[in-house]
N, C-alpha and C. Protein backbone atom coordinates (compact mmCIF):
# COMPACT_ATOMS: atom_id res chain seq x y z
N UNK A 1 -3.86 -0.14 -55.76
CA UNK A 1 -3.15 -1.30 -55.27
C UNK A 1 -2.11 -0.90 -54.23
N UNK A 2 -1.45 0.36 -54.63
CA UNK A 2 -0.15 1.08 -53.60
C UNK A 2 -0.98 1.14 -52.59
N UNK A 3 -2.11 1.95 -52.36
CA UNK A 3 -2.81 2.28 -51.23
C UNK A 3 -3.37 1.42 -49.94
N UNK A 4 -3.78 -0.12 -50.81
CA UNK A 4 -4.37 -1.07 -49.76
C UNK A 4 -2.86 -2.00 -49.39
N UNK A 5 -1.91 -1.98 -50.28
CA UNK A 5 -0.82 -2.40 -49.22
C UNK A 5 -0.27 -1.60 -48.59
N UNK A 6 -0.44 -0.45 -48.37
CA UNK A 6 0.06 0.25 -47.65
C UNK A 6 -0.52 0.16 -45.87
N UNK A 7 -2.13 0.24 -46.34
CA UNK A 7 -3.28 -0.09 -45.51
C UNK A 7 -2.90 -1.21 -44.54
N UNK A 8 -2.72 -2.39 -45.33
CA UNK A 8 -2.56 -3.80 -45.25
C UNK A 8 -1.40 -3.43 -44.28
N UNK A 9 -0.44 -2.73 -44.90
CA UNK A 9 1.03 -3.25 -43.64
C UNK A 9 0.69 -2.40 -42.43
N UNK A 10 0.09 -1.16 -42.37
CA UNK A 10 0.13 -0.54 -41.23
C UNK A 10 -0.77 -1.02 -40.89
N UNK A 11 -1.76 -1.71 -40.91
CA UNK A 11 -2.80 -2.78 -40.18
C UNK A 11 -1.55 -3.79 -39.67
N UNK A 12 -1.03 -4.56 -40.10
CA UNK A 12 0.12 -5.53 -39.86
C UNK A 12 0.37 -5.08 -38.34
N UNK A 13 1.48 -3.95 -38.76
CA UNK A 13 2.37 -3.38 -37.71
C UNK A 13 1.73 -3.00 -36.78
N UNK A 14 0.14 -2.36 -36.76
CA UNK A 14 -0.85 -2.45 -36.05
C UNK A 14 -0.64 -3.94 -34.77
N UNK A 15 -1.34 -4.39 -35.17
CA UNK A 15 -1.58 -5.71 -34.85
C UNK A 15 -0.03 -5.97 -34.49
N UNK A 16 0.71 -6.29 -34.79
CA UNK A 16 2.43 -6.64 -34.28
C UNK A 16 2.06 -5.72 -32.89
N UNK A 17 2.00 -4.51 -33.15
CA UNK A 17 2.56 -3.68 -31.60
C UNK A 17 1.34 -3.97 -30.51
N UNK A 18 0.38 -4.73 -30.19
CA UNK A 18 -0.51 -4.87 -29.87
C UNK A 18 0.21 -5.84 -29.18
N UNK A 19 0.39 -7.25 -29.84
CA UNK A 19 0.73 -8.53 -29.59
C UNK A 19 1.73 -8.29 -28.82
N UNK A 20 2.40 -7.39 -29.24
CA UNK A 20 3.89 -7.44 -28.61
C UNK A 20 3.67 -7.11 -26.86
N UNK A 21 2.67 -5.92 -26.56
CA UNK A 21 2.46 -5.16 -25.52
C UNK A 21 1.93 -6.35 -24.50
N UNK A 22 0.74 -6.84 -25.24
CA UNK A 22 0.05 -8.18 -24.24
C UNK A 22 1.43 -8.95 -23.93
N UNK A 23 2.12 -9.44 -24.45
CA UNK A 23 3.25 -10.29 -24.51
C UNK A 23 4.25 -10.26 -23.19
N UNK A 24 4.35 -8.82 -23.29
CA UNK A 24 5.71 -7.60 -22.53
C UNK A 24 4.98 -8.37 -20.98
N UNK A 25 5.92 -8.59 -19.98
CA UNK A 25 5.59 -9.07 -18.83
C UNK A 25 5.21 -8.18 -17.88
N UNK A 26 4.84 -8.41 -17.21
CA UNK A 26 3.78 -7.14 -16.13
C UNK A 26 4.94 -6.88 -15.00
N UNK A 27 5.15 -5.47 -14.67
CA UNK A 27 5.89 -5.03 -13.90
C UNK A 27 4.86 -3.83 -13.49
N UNK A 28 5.40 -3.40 -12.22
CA UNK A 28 4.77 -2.34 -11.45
C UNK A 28 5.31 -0.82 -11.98
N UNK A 29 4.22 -0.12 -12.00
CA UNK A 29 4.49 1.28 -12.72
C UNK A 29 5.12 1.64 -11.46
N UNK A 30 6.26 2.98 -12.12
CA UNK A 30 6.33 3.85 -11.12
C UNK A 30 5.09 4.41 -10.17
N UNK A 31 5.36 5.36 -9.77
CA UNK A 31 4.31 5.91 -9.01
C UNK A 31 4.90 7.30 -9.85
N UNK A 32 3.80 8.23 -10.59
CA UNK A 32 3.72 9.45 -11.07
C UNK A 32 4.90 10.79 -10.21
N UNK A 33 5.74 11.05 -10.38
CA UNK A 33 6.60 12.50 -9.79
C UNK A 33 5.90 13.19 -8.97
N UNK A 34 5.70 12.58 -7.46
CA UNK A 34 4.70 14.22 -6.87
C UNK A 34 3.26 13.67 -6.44
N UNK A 35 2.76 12.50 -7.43
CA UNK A 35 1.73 11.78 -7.17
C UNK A 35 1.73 10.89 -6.22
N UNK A 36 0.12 10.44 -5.83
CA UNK A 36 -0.08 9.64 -5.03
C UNK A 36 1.11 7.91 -4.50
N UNK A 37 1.11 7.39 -4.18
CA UNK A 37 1.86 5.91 -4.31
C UNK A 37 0.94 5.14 -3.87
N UNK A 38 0.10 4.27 -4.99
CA UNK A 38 -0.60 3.00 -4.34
C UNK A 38 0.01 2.09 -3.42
N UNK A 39 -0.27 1.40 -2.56
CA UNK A 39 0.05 0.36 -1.48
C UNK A 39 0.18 -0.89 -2.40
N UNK A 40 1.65 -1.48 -2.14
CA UNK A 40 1.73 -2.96 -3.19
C UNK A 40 1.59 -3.81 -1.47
N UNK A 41 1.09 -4.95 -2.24
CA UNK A 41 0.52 -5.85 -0.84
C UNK A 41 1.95 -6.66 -0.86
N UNK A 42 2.26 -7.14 0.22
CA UNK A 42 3.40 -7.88 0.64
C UNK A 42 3.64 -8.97 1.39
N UNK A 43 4.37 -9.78 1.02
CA UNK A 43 4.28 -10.82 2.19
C UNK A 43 5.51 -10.48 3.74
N UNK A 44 4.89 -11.20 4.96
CA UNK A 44 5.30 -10.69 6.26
C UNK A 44 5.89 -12.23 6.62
N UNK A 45 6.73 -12.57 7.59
CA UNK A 45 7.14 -13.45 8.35
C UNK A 45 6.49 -13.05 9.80
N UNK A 46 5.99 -14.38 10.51
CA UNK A 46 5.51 -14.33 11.68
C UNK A 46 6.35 -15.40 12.67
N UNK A 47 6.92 -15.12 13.42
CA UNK A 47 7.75 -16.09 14.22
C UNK A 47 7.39 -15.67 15.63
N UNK A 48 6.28 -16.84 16.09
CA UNK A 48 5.28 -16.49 17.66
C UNK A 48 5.14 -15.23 17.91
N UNK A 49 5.52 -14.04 18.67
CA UNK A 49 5.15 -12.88 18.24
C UNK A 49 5.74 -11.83 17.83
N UNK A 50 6.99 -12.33 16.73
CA UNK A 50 7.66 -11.45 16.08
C UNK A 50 7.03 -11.67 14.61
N UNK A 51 6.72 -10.22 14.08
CA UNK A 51 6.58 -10.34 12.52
C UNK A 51 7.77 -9.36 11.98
N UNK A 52 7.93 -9.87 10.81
CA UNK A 52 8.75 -9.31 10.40
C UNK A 52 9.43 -8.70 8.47
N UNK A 53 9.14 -7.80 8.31
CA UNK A 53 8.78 -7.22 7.05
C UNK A 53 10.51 -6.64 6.52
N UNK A 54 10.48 -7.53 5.57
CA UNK A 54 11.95 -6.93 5.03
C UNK A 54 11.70 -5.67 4.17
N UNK A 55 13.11 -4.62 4.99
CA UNK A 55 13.15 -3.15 4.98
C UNK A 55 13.68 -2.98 3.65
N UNK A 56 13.93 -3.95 2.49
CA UNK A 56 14.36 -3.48 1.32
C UNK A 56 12.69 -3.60 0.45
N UNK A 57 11.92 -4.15 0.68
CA UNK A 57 10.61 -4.16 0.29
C UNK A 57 10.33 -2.38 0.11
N UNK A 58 10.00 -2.03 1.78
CA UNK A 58 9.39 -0.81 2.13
C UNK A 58 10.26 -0.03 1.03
N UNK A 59 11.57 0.01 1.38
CA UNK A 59 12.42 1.25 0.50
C UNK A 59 11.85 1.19 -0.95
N UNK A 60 12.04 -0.06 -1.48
CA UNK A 60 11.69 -0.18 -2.57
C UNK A 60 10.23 0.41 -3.18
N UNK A 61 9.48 -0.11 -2.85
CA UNK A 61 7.67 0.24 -2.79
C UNK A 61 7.85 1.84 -2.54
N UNK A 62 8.04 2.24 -1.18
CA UNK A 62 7.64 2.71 -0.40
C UNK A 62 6.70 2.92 0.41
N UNK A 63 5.62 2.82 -0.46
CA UNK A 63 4.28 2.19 0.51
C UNK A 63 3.88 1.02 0.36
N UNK A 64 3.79 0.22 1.55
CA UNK A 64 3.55 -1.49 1.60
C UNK A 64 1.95 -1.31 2.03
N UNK A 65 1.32 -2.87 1.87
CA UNK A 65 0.51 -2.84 2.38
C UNK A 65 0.73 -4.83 2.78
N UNK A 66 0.15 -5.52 3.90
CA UNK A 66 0.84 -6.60 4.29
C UNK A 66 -1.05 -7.29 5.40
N UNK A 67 -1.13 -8.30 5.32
CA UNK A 67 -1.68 -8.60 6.14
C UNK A 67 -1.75 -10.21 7.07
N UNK A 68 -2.48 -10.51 7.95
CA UNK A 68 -1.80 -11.45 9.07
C UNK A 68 -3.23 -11.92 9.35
N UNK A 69 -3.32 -13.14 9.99
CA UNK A 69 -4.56 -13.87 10.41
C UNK A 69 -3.92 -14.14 12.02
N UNK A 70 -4.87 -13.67 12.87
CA UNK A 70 -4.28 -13.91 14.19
C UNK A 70 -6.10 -14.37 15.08
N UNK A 71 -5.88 -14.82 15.95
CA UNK A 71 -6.84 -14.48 17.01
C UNK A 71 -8.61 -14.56 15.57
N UNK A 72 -8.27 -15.62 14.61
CA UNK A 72 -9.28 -15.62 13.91
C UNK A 72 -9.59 -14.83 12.86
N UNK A 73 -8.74 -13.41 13.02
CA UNK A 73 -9.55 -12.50 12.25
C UNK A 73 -8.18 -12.15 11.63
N UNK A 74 -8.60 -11.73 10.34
CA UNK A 74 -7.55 -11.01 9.21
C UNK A 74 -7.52 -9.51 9.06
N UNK A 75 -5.99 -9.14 9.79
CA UNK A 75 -5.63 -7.91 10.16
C UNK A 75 -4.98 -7.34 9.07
N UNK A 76 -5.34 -5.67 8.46
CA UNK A 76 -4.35 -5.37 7.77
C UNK A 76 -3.40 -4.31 8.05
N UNK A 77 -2.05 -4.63 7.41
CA UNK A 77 -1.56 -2.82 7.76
C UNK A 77 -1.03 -2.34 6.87
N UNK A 78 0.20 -1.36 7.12
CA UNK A 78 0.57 -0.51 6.02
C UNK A 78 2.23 -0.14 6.86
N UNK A 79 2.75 -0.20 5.88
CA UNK A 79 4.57 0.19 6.25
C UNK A 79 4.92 1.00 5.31
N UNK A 80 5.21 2.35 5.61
CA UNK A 80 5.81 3.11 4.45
C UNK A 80 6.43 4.11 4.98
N UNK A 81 7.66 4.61 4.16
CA UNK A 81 8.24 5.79 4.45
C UNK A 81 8.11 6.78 4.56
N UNK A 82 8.19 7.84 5.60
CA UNK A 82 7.97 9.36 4.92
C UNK A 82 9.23 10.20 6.14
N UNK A 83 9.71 10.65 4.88
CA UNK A 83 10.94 11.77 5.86
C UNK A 83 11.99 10.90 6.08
N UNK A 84 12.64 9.46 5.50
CA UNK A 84 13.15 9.15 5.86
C UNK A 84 12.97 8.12 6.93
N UNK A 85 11.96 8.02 7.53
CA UNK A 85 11.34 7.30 8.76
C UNK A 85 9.94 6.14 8.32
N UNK A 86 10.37 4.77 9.17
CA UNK A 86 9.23 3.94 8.57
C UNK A 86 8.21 3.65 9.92
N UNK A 87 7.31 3.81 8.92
CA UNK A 87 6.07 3.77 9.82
C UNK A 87 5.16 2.57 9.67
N UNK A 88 4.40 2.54 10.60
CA UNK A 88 3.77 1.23 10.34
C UNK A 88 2.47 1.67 11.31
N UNK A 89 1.44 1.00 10.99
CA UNK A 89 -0.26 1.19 10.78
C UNK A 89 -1.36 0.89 10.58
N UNK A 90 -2.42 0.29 11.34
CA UNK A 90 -3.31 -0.21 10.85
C UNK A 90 -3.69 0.25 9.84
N UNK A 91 -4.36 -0.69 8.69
CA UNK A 91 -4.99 -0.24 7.16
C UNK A 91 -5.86 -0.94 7.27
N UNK A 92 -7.11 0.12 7.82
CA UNK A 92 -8.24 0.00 8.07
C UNK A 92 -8.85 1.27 7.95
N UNK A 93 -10.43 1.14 7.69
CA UNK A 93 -11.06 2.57 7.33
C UNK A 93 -12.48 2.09 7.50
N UNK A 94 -12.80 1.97 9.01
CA UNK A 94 -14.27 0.82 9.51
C UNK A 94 -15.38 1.74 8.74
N UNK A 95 -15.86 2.74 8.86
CA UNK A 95 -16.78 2.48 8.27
C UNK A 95 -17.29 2.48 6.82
N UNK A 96 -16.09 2.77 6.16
CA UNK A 96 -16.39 2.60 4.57
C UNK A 96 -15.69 0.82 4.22
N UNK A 97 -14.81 0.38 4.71
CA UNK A 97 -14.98 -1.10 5.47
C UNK A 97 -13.12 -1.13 4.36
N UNK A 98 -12.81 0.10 3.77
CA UNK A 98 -11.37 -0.10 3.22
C UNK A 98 -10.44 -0.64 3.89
N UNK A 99 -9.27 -1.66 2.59
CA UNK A 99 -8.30 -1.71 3.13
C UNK A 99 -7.36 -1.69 2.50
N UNK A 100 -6.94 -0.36 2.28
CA UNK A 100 -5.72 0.31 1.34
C UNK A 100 -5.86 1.68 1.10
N UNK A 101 -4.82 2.58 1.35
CA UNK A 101 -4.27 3.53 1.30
C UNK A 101 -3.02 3.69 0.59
N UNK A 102 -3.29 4.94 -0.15
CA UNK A 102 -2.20 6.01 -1.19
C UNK A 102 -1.51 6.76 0.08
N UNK A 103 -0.26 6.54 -0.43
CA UNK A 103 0.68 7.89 -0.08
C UNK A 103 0.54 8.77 -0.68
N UNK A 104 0.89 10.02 -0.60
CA UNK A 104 0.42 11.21 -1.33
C UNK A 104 0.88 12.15 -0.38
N UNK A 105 2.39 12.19 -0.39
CA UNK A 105 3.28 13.14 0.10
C UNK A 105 3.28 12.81 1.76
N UNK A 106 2.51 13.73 2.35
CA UNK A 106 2.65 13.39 3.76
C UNK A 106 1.07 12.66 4.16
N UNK A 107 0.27 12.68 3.06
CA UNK A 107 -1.36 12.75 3.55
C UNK A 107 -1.46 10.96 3.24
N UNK A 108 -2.25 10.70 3.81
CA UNK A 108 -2.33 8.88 3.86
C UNK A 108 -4.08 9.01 3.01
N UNK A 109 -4.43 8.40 2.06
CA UNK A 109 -5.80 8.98 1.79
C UNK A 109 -6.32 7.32 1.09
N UNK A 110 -7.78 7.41 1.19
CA UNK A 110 -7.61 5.68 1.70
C UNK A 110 -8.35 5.35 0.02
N UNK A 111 -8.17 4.28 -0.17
CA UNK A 111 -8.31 4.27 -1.50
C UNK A 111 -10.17 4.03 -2.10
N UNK A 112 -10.88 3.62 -0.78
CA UNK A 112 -12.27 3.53 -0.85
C UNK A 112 -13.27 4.66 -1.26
N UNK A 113 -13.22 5.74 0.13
CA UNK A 113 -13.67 7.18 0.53
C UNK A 113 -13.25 7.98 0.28
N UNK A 114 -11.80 8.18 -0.41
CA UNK A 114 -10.91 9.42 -0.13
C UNK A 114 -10.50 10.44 0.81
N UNK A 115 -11.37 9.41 2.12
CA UNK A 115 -10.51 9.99 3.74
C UNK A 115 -9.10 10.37 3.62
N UNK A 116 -8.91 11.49 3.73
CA UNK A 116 -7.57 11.94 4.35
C UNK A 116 -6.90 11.50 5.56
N UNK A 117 -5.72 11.42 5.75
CA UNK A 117 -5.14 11.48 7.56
C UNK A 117 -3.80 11.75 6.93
N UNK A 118 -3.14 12.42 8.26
CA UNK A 118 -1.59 12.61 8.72
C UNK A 118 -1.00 11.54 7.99
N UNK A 119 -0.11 11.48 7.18
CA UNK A 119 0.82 10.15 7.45
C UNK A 119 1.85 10.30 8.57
N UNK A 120 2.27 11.14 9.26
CA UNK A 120 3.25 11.18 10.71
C UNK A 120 2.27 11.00 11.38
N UNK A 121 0.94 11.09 12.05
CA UNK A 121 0.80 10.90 12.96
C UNK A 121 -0.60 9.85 13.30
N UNK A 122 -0.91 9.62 11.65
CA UNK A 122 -2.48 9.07 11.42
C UNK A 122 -3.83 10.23 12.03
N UNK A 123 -3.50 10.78 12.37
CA UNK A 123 -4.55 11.74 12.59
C UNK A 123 -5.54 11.73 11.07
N UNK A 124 -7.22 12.57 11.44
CA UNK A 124 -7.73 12.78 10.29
C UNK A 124 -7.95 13.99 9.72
N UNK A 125 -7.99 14.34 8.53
CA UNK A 125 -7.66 15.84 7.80
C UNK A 125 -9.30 15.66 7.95
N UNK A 126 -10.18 14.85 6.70
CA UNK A 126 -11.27 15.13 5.92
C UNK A 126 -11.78 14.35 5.84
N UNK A 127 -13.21 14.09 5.44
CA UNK A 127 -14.05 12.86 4.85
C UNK A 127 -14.92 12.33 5.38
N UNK A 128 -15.57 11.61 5.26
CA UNK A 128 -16.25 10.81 5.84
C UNK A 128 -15.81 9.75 7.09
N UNK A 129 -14.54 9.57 6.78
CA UNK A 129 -14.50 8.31 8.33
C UNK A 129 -12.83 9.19 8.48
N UNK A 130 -12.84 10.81 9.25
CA UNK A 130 -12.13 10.87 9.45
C UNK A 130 -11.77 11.01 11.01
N UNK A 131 -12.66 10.23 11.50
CA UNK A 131 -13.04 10.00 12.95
C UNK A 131 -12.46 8.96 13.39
N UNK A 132 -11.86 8.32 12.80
CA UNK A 132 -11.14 6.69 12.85
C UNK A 132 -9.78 7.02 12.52
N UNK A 133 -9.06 8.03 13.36
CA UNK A 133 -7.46 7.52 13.34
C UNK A 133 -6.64 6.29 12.54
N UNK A 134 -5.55 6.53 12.28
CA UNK A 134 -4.83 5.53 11.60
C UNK A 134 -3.87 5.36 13.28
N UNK A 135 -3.43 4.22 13.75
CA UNK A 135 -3.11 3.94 14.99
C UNK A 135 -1.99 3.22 14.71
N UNK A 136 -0.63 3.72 15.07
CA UNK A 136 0.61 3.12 14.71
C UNK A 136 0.80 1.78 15.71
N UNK A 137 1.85 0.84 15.15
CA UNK A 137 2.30 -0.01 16.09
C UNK A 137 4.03 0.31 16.25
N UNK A 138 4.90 -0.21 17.40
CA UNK A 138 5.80 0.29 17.55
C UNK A 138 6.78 -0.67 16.20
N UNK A 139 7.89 -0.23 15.87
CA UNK A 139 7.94 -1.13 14.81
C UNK A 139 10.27 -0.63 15.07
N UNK A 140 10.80 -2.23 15.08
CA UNK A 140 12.50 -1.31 15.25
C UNK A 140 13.25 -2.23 13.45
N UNK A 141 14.01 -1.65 13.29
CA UNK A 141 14.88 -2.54 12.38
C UNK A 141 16.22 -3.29 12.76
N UNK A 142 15.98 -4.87 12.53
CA UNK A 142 16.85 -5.55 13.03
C UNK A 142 17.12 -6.33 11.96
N UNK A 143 18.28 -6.75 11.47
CA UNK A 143 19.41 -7.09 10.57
C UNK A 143 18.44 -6.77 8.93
N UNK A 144 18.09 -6.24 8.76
CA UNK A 144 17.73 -5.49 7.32
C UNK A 144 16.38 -5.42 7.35
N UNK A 145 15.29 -6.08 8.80
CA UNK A 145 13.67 -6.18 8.66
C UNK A 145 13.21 -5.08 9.25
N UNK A 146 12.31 -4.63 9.33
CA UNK A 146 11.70 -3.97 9.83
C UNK A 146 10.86 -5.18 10.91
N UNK A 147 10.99 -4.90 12.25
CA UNK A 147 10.15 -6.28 13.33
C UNK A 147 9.08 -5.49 13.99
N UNK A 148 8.29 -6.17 14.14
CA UNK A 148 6.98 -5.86 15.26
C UNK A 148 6.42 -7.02 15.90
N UNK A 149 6.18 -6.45 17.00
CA UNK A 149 5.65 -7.38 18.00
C UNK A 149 3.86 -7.47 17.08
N UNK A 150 3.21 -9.03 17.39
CA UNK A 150 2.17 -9.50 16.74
C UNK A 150 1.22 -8.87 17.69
N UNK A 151 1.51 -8.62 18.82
CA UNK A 151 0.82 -7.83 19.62
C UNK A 151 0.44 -6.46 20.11
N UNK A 152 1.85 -5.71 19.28
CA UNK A 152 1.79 -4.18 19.08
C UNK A 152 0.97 -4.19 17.97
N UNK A 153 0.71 -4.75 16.97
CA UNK A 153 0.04 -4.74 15.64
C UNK A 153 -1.44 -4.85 16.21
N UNK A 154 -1.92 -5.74 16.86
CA UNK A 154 -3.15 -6.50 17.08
C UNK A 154 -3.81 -5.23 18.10
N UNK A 155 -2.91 -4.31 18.34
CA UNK A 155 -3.31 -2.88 19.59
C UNK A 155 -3.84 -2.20 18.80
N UNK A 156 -2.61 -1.99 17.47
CA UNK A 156 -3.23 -0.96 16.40
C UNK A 156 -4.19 -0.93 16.39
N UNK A 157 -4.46 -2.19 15.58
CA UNK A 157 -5.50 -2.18 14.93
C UNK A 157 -6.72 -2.23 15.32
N UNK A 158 -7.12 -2.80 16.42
CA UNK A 158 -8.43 -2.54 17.05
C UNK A 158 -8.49 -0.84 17.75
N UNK A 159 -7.18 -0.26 17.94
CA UNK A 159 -7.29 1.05 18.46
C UNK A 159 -8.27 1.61 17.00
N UNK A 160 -7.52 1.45 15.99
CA UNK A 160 -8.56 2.12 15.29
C UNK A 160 -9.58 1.88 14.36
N UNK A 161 -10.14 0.56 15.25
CA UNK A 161 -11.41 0.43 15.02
C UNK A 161 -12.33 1.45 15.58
N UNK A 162 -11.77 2.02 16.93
CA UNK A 162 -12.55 2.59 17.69
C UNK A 162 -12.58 4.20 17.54
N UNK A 163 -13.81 4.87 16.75
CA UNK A 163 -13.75 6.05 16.89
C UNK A 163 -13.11 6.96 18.16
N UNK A 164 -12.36 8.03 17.85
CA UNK A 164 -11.78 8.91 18.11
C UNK A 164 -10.98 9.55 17.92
């Protein structure tokens, strides 16, 4: 009789810590000490051809990922820190057709293929589509945003559509 209530409650408490976990509200994990940083998607302000990405986001995240409908077609990119410095980037990877990339120290590595590139310079280390540059847009910070022209973005990104 000792034995199956014993059974019985740690089944209970079982079941309690279960309920409780589903319950617990969803927040974003760190990113692992040293490990990769998934891209959290973000929302952008577009004002005719200023967009504009608030710079407490990026700090926060550190790697953003954000996208825009212009000229018909749905553009993506990527804003993230490295060294202190924010960068910004088409997040695109044409021929495995990705759109999202890990930080992972200095290396940008895309979350589809596991293409490598530069994160300073988008260049490509490895992989399969490492022929497709990551192609920055110019990007300044003005009263806490990070701003870009809708048209420095729209350069990016077809720049690196285009092998080379």
């Amino acid at each position: 009789m000792k034995v199956s209530r014993n059974l019985l409650m740690t089944a209970g408490l079982a079941v309690l810590l279960v309920l409780t976990a589903c319950a617990a509200p969803a927040t974003a994990a760190p990113a692992p000490q040293g490990g990769p940083i998934p891209g959290t998607w973000v929302d952008v302000e577009v004002d005719g051809d200023t967009v504009s990405l608030p710079l407490a986001l990026v700090e926060q995240h550190v790697n953003t990922h954000f996208s825009l409908v212009t000229g018909g077609r749905e553009l993506a990119f990527m804003a993230y820190t490295l060294n202190g410095a924010i960068h910004v980037r088409a997040n695109a990877c044409p021929p495995c057709r990705s759109r999202g990339f890990a930080l992972d120290g200095n290396i940008l590595v895309c979350d589809a293929c596991a293409t490598t590139f530069k994160a300073g310079d988008g260049s490509g280390i490895a992989g399969a589509c490492v022929d497709y540059p990551k192609a920055a847009a110019q990007n300044r910070i003005v009263d806490g945003a990070i701003t870009m022209s809708l048209s420095d973005l729209v350069a990016a990104y077809d720049e690196t559509l285009v092998k080379g």
